[in-house]
Structure formats: structure tokens, C-alpha cells
C-alpha atoms as a PDB file:
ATOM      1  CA  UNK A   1    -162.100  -8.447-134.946  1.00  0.00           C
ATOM      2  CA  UNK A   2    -158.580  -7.746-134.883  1.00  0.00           C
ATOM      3  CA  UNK A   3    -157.760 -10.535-137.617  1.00  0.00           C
ATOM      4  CA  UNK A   4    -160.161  -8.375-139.508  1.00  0.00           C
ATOM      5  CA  UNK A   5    -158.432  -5.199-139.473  1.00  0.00           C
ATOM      6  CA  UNK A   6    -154.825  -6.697-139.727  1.00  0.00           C
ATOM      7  CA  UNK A   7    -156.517  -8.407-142.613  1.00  0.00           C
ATOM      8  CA  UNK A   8    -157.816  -5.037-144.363  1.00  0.00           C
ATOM      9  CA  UNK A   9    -155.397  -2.863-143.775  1.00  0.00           C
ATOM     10  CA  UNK A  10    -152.811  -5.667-145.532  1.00  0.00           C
ATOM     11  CA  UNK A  11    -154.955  -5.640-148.519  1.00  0.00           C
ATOM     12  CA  UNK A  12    -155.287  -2.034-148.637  1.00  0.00           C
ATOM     13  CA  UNK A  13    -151.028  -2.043-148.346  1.00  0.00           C
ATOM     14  CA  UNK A  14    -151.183  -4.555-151.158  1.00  0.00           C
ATOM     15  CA  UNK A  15    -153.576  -3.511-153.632  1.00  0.00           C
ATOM     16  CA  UNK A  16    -152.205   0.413-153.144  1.00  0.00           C
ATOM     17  CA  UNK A  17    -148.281  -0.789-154.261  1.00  0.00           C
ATOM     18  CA  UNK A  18    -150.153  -2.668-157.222  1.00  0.00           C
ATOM     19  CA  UNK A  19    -151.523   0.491-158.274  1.00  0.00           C
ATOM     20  CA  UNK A  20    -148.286   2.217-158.171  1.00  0.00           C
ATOM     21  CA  UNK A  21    -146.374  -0.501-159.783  1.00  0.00           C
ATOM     22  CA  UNK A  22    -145.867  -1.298-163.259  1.00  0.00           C
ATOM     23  CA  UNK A  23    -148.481  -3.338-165.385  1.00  0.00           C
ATOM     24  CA  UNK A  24    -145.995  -5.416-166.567  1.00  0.00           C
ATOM     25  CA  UNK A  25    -144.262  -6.252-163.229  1.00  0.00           C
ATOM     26  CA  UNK A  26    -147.714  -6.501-161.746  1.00  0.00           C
ATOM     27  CA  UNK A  27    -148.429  -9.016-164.409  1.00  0.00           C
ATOM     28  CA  UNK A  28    -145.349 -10.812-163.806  1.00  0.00           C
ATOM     29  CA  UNK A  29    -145.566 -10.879-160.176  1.00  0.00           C
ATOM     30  CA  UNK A  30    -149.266 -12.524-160.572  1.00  0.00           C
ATOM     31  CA  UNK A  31    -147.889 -15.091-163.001  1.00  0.00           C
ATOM     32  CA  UNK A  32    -145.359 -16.378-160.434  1.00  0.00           C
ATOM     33  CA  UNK A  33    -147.666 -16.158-157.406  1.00  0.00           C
ATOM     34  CA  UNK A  34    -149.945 -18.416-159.776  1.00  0.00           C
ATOM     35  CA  UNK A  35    -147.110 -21.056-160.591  1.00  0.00           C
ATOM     36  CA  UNK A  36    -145.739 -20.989-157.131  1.00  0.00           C
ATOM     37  CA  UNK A  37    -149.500 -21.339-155.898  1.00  0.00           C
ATOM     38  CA  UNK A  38    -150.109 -24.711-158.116  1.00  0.00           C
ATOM     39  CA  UNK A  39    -146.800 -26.386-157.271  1.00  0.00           C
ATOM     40  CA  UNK A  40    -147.794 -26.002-153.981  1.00  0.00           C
ATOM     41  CA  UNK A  41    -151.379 -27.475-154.653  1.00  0.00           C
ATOM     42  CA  UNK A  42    -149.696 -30.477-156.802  1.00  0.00           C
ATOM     43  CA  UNK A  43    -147.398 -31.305-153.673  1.00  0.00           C
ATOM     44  CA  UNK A  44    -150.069 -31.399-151.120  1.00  0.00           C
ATOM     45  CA  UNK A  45    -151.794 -33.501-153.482  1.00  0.00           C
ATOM     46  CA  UNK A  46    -149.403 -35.640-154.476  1.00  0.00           C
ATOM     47  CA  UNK A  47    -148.213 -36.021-150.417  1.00  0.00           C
ATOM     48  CA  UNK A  48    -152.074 -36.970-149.620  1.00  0.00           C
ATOM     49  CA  UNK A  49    -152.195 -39.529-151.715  1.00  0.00           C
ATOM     50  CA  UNK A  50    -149.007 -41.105-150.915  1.00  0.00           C
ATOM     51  CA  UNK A  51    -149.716 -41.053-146.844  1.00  0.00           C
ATOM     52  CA  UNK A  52    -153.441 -42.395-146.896  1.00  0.00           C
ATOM     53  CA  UNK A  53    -151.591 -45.722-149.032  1.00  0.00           C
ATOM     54  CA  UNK A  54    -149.097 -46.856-147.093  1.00  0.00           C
END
């Protein structure tokens, strides 16, 4: 239950500075949180396939 709350009130923190920000730096910010999110998915990929071969 407390997971859940922590969890809430983080979103609430995040989406409220989105709000307050700029569209473009909001825009920005989601573009590199995208990238940075699928080079991380291409590693851990990439790292699975290598350790179940050899």
C-alpha cells in the first residue's frame, strides 16, 4: 500500500512539472527518455542472446 502512494504521489509530482513546463522541452525531454529507453531495450537484448550461447 505504501508502494502505491509513493507511486501516486511521484506521478502527480511528475505530470504537475509537465504541465508547467514548456511544450517544446516537454517534447524534447520525451524524445530522449524514448531513445535512452530503446538503447536500453537493444542492450538487454543483445546481452540475452549472447549469454544463453556460450
Amino acid at each position: 500500500m505504501l508502494f502505491l502512494v509513493a507511486a501516486l504521489l511521484l506521478l502527480g509530482v511528475v505530470m504537475g512539472t509537465v504541465a508547467h513546463a514548456p511544450l517544446s522541452f516537454t517534447v524534447v525531454a520525451a524524445v530522449v527518455i524514448g531513445v535512452w529507453l530503446m538503447v536500453f531495450a537493444i542492450r538487454e537484448r543483445h546481452g540475452r542472446r549472447r549469454g544463453t550461447s556460450g
